[in-house]
C-alpha atoms as a PDB file:
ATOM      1  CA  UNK A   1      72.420 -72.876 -47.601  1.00  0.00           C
ATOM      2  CA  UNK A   2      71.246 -75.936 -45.530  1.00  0.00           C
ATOM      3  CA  UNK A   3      68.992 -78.157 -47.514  1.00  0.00           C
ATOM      4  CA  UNK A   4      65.664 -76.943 -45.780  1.00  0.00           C
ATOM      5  CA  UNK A   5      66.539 -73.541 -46.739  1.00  0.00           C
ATOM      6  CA  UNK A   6      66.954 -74.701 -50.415  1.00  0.00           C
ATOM      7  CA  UNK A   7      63.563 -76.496 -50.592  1.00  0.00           C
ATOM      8  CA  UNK A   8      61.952 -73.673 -48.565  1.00  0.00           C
ATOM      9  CA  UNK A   9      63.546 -71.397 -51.114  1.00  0.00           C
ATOM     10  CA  UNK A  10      62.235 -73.192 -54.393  1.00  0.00           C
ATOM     11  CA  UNK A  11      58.583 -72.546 -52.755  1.00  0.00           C
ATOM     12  CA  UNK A  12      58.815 -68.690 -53.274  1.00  0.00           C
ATOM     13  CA  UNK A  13      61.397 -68.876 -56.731  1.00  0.00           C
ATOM     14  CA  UNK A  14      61.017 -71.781 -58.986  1.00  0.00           C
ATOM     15  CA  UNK A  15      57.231 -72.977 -57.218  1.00  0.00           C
ATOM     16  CA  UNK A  16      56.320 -69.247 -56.690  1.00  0.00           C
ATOM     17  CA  UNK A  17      53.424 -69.203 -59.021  1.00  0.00           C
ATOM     18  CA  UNK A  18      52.264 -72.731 -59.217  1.00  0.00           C
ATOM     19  CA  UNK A  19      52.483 -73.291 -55.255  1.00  0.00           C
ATOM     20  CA  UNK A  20      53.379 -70.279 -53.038  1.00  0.00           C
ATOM     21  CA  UNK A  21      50.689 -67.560 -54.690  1.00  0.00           C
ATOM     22  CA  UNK A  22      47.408 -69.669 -54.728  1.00  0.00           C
ATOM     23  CA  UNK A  23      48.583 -70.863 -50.924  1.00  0.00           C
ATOM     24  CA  UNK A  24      48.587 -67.599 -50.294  1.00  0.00           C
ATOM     25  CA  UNK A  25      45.444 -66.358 -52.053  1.00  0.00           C
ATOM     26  CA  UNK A  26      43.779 -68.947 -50.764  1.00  0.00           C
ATOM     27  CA  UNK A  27      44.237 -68.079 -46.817  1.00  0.00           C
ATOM     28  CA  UNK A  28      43.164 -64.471 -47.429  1.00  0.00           C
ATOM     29  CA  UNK A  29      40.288 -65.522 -49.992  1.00  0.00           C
ATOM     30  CA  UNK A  30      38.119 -67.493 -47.148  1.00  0.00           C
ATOM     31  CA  UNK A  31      39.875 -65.762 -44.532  1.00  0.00           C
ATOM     32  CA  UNK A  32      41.521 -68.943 -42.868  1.00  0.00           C
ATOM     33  CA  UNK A  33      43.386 -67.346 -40.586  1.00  0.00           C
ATOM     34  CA  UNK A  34      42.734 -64.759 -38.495  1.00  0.00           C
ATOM     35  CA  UNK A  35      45.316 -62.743 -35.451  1.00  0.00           C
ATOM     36  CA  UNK A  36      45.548 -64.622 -32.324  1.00  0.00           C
ATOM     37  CA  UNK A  37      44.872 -67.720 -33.867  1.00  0.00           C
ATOM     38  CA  UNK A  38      46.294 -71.223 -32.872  1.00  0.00           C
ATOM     39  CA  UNK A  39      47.318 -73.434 -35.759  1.00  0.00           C
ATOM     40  CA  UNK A  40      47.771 -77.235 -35.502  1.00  0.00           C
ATOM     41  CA  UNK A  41      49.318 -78.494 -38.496  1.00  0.00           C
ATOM     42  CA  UNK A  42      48.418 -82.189 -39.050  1.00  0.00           C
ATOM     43  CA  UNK A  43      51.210 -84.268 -40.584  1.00  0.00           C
ATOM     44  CA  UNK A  44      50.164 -87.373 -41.738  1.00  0.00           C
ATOM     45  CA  UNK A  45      54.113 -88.395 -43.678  1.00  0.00           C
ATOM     46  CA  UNK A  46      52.776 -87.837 -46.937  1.00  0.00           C
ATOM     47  CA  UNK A  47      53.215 -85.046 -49.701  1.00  0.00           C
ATOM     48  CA  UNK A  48      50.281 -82.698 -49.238  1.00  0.00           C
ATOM     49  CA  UNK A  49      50.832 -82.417 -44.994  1.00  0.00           C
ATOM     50  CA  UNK A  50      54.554 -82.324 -45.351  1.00  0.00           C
ATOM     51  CA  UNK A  51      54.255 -79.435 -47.838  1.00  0.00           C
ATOM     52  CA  UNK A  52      51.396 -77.618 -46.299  1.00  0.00           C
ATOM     53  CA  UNK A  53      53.826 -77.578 -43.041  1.00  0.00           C
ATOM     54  CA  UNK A  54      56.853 -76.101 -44.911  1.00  0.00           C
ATOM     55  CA  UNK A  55      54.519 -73.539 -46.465  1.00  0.00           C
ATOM     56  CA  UNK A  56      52.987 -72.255 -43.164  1.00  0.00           C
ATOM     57  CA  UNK A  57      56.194 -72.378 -41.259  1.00  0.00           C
ATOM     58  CA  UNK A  58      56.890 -69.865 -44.511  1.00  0.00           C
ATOM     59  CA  UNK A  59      54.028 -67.912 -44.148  1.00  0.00           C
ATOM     60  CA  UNK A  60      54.360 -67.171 -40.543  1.00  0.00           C
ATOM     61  CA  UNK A  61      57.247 -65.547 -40.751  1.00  0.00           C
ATOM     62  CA  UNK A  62      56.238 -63.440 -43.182  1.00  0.00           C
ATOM     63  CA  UNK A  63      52.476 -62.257 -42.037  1.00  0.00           C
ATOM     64  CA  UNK A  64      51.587 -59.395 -40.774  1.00  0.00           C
ATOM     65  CA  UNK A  65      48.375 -61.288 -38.741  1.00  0.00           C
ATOM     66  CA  UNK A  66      50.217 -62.736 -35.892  1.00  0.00           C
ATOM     67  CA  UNK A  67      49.901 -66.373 -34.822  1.00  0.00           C
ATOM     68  CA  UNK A  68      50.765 -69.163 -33.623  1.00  0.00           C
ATOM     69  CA  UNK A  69      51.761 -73.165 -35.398  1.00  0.00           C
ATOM     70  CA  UNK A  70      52.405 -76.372 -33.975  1.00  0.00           C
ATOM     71  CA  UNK A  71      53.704 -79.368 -35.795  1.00  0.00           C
ATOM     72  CA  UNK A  72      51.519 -82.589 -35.044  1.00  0.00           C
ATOM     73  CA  UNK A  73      52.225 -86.025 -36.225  1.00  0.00           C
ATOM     74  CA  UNK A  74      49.945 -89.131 -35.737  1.00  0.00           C
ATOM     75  CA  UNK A  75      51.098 -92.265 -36.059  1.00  0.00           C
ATOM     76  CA  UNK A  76      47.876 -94.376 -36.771  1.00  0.00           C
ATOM     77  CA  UNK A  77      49.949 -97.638 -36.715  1.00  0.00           C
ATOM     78  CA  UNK A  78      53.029 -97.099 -39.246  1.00  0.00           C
ATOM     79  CA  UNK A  79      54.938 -99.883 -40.189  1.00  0.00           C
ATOM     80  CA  UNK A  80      58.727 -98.962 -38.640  1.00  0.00           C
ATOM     81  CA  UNK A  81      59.963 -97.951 -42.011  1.00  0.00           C
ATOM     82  CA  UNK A  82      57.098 -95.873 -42.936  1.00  0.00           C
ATOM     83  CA  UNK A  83      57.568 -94.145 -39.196  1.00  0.00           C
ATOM     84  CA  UNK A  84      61.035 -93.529 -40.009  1.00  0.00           C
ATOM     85  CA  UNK A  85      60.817 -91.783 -43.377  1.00  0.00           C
ATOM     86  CA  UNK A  86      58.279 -89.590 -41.534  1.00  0.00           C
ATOM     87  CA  UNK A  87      60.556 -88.344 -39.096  1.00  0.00           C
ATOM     88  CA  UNK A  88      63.210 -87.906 -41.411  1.00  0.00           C
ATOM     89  CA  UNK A  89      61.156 -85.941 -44.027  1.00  0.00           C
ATOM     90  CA  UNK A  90      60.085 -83.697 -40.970  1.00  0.00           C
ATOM     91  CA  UNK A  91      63.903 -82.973 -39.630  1.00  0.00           C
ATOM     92  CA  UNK A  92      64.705 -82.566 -43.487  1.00  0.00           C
ATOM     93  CA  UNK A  93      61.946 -79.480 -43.749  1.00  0.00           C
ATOM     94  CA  UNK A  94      63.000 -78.427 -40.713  1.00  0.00           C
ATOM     95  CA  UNK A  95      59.856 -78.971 -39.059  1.00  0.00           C
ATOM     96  CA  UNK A  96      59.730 -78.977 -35.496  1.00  0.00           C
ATOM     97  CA  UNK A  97      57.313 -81.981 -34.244  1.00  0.00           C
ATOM     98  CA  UNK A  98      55.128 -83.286 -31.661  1.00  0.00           C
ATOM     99  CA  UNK A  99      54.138 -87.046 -32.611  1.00  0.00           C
ATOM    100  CA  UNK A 100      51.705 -89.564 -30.933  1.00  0.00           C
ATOM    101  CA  UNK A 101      50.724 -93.115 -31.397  1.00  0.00           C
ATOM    102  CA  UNK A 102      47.081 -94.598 -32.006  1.00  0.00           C
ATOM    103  CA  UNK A 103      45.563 -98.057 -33.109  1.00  0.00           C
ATOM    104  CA  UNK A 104      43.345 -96.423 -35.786  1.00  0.00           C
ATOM    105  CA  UNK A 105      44.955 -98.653 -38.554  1.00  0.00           C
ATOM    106  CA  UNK A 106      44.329-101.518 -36.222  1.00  0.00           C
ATOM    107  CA  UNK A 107      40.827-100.940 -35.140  1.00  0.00           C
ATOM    108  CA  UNK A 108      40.124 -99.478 -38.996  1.00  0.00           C
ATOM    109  CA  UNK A 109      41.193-102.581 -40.646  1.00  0.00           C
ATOM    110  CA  UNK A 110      38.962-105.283 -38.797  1.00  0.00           C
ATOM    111  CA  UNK A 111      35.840-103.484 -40.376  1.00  0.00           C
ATOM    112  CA  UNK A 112      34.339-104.911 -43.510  1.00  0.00           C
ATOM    113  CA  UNK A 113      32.582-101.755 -45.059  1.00  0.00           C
ATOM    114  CA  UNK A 114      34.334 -98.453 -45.229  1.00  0.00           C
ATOM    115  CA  UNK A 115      37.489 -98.809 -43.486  1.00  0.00           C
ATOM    116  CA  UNK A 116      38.925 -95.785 -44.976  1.00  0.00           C
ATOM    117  CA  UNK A 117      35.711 -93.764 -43.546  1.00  0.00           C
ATOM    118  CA  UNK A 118      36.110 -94.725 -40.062  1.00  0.00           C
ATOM    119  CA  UNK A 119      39.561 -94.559 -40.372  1.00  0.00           C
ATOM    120  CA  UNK A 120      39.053 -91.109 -41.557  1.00  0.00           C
ATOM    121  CA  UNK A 121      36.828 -90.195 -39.059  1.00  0.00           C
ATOM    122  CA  UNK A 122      38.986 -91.566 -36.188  1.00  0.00           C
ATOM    123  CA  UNK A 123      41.816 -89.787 -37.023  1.00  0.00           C
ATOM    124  CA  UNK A 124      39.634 -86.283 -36.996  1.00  0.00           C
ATOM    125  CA  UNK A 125      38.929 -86.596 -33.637  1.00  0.00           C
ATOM    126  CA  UNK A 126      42.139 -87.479 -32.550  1.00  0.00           C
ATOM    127  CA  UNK A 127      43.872 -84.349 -34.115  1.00  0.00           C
ATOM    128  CA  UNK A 128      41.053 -82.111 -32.656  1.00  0.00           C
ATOM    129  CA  UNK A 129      41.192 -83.466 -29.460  1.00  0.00           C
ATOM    130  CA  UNK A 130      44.976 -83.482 -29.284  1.00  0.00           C
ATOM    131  CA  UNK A 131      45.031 -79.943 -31.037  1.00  0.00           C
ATOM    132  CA  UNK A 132      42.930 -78.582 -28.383  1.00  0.00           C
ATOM    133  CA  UNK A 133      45.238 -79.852 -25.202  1.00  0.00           C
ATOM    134  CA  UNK A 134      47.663 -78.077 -27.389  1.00  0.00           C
ATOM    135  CA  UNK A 135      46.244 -75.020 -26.419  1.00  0.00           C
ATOM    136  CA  UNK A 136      44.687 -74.389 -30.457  1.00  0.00           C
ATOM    137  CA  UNK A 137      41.832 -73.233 -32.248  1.00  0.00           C
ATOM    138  CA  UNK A 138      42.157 -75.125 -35.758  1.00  0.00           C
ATOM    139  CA  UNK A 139      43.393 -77.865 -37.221  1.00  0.00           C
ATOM    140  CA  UNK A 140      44.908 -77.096 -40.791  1.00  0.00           C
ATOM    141  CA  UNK A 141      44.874 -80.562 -43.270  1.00  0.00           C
ATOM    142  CA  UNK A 142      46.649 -80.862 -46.520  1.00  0.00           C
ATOM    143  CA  UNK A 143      43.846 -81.359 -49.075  1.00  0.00           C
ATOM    144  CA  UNK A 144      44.431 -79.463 -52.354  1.00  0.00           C
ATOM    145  CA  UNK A 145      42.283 -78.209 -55.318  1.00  0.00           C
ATOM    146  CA  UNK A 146      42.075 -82.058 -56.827  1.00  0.00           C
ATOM    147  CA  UNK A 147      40.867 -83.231 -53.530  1.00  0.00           C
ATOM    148  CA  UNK A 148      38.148 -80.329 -53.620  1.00  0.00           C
ATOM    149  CA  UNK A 149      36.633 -81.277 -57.085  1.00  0.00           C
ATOM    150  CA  UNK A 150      36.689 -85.083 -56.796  1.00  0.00           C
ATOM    151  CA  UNK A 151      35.456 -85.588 -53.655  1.00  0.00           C
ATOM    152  CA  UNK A 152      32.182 -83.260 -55.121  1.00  0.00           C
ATOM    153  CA  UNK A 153      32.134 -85.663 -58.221  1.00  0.00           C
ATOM    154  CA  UNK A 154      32.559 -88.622 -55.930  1.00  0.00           C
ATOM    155  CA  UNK A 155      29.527 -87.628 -53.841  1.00  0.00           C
ATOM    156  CA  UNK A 156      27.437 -86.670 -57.045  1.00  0.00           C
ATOM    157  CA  UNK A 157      28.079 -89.822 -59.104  1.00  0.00           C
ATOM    158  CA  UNK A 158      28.257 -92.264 -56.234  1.00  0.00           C
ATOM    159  CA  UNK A 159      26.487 -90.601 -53.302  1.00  0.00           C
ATOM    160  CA  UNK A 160      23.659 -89.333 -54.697  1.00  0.00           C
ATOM    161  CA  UNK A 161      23.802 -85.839 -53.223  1.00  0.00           C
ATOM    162  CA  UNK A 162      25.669 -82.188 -54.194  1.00  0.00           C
ATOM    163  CA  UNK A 163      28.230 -81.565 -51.562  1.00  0.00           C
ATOM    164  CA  UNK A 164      31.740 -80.060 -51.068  1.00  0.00           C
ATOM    165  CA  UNK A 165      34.800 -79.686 -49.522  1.00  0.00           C
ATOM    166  CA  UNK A 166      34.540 -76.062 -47.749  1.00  0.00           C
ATOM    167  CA  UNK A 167      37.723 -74.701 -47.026  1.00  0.00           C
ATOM    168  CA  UNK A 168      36.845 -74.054 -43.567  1.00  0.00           C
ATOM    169  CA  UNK A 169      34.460 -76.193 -41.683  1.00  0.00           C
ATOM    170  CA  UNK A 170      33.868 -75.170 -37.819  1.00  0.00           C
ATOM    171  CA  UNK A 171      34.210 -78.372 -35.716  1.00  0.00           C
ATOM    172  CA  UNK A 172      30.650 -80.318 -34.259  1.00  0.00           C
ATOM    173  CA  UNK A 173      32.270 -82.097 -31.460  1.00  0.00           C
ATOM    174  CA  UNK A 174      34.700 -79.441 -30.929  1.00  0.00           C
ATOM    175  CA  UNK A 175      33.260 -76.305 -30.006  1.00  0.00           C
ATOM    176  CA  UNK A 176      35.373 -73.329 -30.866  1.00  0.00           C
ATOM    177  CA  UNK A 177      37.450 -75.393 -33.141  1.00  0.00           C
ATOM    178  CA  UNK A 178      37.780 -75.199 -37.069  1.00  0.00           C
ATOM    179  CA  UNK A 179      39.281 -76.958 -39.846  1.00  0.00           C
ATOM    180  CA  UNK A 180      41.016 -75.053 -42.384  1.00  0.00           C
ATOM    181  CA  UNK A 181      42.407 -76.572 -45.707  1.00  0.00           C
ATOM    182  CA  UNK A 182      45.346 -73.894 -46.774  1.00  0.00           C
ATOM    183  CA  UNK A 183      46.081 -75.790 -50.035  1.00  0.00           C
ATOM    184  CA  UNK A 184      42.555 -75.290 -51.610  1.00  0.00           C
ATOM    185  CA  UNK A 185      43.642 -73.409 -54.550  1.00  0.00           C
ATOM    186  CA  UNK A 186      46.751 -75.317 -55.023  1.00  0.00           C
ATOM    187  CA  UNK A 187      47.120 -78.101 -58.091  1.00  0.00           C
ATOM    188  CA  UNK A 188      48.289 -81.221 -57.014  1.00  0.00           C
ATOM    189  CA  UNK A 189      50.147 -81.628 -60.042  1.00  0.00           C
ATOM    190  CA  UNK A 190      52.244 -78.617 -58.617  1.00  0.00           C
ATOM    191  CA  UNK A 191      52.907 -80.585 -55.576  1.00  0.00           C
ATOM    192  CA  UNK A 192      54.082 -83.188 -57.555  1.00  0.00           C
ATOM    193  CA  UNK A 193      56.388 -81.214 -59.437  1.00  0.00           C
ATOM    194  CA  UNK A 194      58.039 -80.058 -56.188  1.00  0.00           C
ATOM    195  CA  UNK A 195      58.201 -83.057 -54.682  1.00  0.00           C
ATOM    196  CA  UNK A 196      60.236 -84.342 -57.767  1.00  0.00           C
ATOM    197  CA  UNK A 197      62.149 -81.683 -58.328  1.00  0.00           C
ATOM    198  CA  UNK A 198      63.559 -81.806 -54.880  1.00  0.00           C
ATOM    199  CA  UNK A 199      64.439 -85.355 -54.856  1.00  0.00           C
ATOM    200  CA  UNK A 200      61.821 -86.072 -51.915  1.00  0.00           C
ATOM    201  CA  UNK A 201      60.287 -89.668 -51.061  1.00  0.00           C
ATOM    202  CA  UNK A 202      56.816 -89.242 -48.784  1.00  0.00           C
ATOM    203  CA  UNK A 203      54.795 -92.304 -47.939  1.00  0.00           C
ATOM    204  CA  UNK A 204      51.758 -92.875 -48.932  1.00  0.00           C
ATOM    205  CA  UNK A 205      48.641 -93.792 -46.338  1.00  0.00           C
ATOM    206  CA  UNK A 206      50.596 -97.333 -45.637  1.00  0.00           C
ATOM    207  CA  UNK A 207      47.780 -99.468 -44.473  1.00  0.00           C
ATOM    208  CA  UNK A 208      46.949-102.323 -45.204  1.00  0.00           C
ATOM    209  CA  UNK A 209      43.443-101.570 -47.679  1.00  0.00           C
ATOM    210  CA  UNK A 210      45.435 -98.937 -49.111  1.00  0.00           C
ATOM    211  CA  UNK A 211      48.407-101.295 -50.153  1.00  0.00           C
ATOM    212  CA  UNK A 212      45.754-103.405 -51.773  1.00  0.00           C
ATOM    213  CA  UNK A 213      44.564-100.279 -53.715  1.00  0.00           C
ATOM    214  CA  UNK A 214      48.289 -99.826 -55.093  1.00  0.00           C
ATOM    215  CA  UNK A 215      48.108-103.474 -56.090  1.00  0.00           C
ATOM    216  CA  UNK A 216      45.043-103.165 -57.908  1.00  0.00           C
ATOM    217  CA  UNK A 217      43.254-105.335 -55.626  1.00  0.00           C
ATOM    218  CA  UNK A 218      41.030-102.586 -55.085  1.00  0.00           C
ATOM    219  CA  UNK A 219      40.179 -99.830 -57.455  1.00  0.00           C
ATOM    220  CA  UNK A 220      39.030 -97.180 -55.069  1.00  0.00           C
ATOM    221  CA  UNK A 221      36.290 -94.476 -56.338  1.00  0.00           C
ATOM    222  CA  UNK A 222      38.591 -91.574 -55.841  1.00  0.00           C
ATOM    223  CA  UNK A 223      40.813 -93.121 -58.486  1.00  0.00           C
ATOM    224  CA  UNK A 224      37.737 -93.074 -60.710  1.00  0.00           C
ATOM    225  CA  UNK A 225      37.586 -89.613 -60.654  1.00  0.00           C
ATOM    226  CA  UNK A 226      40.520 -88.509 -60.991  1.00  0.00           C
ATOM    227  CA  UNK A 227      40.499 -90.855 -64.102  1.00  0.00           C
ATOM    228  CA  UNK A 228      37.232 -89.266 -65.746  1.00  0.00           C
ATOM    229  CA  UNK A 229      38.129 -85.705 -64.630  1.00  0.00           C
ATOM    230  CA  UNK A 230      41.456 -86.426 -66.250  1.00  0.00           C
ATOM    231  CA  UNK A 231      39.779 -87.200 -69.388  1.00  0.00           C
ATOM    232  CA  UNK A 232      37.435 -84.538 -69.564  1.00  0.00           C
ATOM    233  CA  UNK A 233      40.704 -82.156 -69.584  1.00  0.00           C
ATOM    234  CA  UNK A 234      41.855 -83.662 -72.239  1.00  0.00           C
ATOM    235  CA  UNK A 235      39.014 -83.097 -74.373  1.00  0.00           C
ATOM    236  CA  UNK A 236      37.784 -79.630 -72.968  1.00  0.00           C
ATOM    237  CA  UNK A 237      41.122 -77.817 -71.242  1.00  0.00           C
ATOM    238  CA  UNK A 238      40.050 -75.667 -68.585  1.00  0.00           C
ATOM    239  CA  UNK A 239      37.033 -78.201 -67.315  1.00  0.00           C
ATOM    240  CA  UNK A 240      38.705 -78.853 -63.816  1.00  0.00           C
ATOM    241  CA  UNK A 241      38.906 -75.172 -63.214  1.00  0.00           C
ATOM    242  CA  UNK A 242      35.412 -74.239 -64.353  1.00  0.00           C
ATOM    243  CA  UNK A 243      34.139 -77.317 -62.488  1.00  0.00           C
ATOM    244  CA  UNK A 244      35.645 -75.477 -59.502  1.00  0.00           C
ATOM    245  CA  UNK A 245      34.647 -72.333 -59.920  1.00  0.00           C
ATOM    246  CA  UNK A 246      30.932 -73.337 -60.150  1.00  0.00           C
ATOM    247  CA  UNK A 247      31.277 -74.641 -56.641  1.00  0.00           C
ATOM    248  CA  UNK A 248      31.495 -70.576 -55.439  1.00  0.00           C
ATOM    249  CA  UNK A 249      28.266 -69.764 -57.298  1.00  0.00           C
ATOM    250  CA  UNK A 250      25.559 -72.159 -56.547  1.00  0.00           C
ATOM    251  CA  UNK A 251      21.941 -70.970 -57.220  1.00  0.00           C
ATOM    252  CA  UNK A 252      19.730 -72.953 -54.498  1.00  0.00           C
ATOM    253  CA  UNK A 253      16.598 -71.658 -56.148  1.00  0.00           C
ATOM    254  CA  UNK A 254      17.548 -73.906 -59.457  1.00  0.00           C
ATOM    255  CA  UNK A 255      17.497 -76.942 -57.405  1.00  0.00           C
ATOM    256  CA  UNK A 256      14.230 -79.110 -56.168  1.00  0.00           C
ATOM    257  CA  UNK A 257      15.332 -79.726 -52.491  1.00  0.00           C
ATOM    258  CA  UNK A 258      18.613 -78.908 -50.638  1.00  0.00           C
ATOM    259  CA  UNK A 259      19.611 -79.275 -46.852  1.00  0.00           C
ATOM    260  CA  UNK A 260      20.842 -76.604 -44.587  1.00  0.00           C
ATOM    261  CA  UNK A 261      22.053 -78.003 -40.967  1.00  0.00           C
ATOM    262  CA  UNK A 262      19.993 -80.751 -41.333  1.00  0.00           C
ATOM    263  CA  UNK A 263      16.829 -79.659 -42.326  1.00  0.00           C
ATOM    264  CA  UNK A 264      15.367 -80.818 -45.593  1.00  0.00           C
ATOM    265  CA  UNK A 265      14.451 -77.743 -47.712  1.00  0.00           C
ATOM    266  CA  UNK A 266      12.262 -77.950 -51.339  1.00  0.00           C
ATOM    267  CA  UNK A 267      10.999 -80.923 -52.930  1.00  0.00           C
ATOM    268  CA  UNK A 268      12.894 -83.236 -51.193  1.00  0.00           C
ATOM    269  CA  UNK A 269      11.245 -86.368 -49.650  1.00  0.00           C
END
């Protein structure tokens, strides 16, 4: 057994309830992929994308909706060894790759405010746009269950307003396009636990604002939530989950205002 078929094998064995089950649940749950469809899988080198890869390449072979996956890898400006360790996690999955260059980290990093959100938004429209010469329909990205519920409580305690992270989001600038996030009902605790278990080493985002986050030059808002949603765990187990859950049943008519493609709805001002 080569060691790609030993990792791929720990996904449905040892990982089989913790990873491969909710992956699976959650594509038929919100329906994230459909027959005929045209999957670009967006590697970015670290362990959400390079798992979310293995675990399509897994499910393909195995559904009975036919369709299609390519392997896409954008280098936004990787230092050499963090390019490297890319590849080499990639030929270690056994994941076949196309990779192209950019500036993003370049361009991303000269901004004052909110390099991480035009960095972020950069990279979206690179992937769709080099997803669709591809010949595909969606792009699938690596964010998990964590992701989901932070990024709510980031927008409600720092943004002022009640929004999500759908796990399917149809593309604005992209017509016919759609994002799906295949890991939605995954833990990333779980992803940890494979990662470690299989000896694996992924990098990180490896610019330079984010190496100043690692330093504790920054302490980034995302790390704030995990933090608090951490601690509300530990003193009410289960909170994370039921946190979640409420995002599926949202009563509009509780709320004073609300916004549906732009339009302000309610008491809103």
């Amino acid at each position: 057994m080569t060691e790609s078929d030993r990792i791929a094998d720990s996904l449905q064995t040892v990982f089989a309830e913790a990873i491969w089950q909710p992956f699976t649940e959650g594509i038929r749950r919100y329906g994230l992929i459909k027959s005929g469809d045209a999957v670009a899988v967006c590697i970015s080198g670290g362990k959400d994308s390079m798992l979310l890869a293995k675990l399509l390449q897994l499910y393909q072979a195995e559904s009975p909706v036919p369709f299609t996956l390519r392997f896409l890898i954008m280098d936004p400006g990787y230092n050499p060894e963090n390019r490297q360790r890319v590849e080499v996690n990639a030929r270690l999955l056994g994941i076949p790759y196309t990779l192209f260059e950019t500036d993003i980290f370049d361009i991303a990093n000269r901004q004052v405010k909110n390099p991480c959100f035009l960095c972020a938004r950069m990279r979206r429209g690179h992937l769709y746009s080099h997803a669709r010469n591809m010949g595909c329909n969606k792009i699938a990205l690596g964010h998990h269950f964590d992701d989901v519920i932070e990024t709510t409580l980031m927008a409600m305690l720092w943004g002022g307003q009640l929004q999500a992270m759908p796990p399917k989001l149809n593309a604005t600038n992209f017509p016919g396009m759609a994002l799906i996030r295949p890991l939605y009902l995954v833990r990333e605790s779980a992803i940890e636990s494979w990662r470690d278990a299989n000896h694996l080493e992924f990098i990180r985002c490896a610019c330079r604002f984010t190496e100043g986050t690692e330093t504790g030059e920054h302490d980034s808002k995302r790390k704030e939530a995990k933090k608090l949603l951490r601690r509300l765990d530990e003193e009410a187990p289960g909170t994370s989950e039921k946190f979640f859950e409420s995002l599926h049943h949202l009563d509009l008519e509780s709320f004073p205002g609300w916004v549906r493609n732009g339009e302000k709805f309610g008491g809103m001002v």
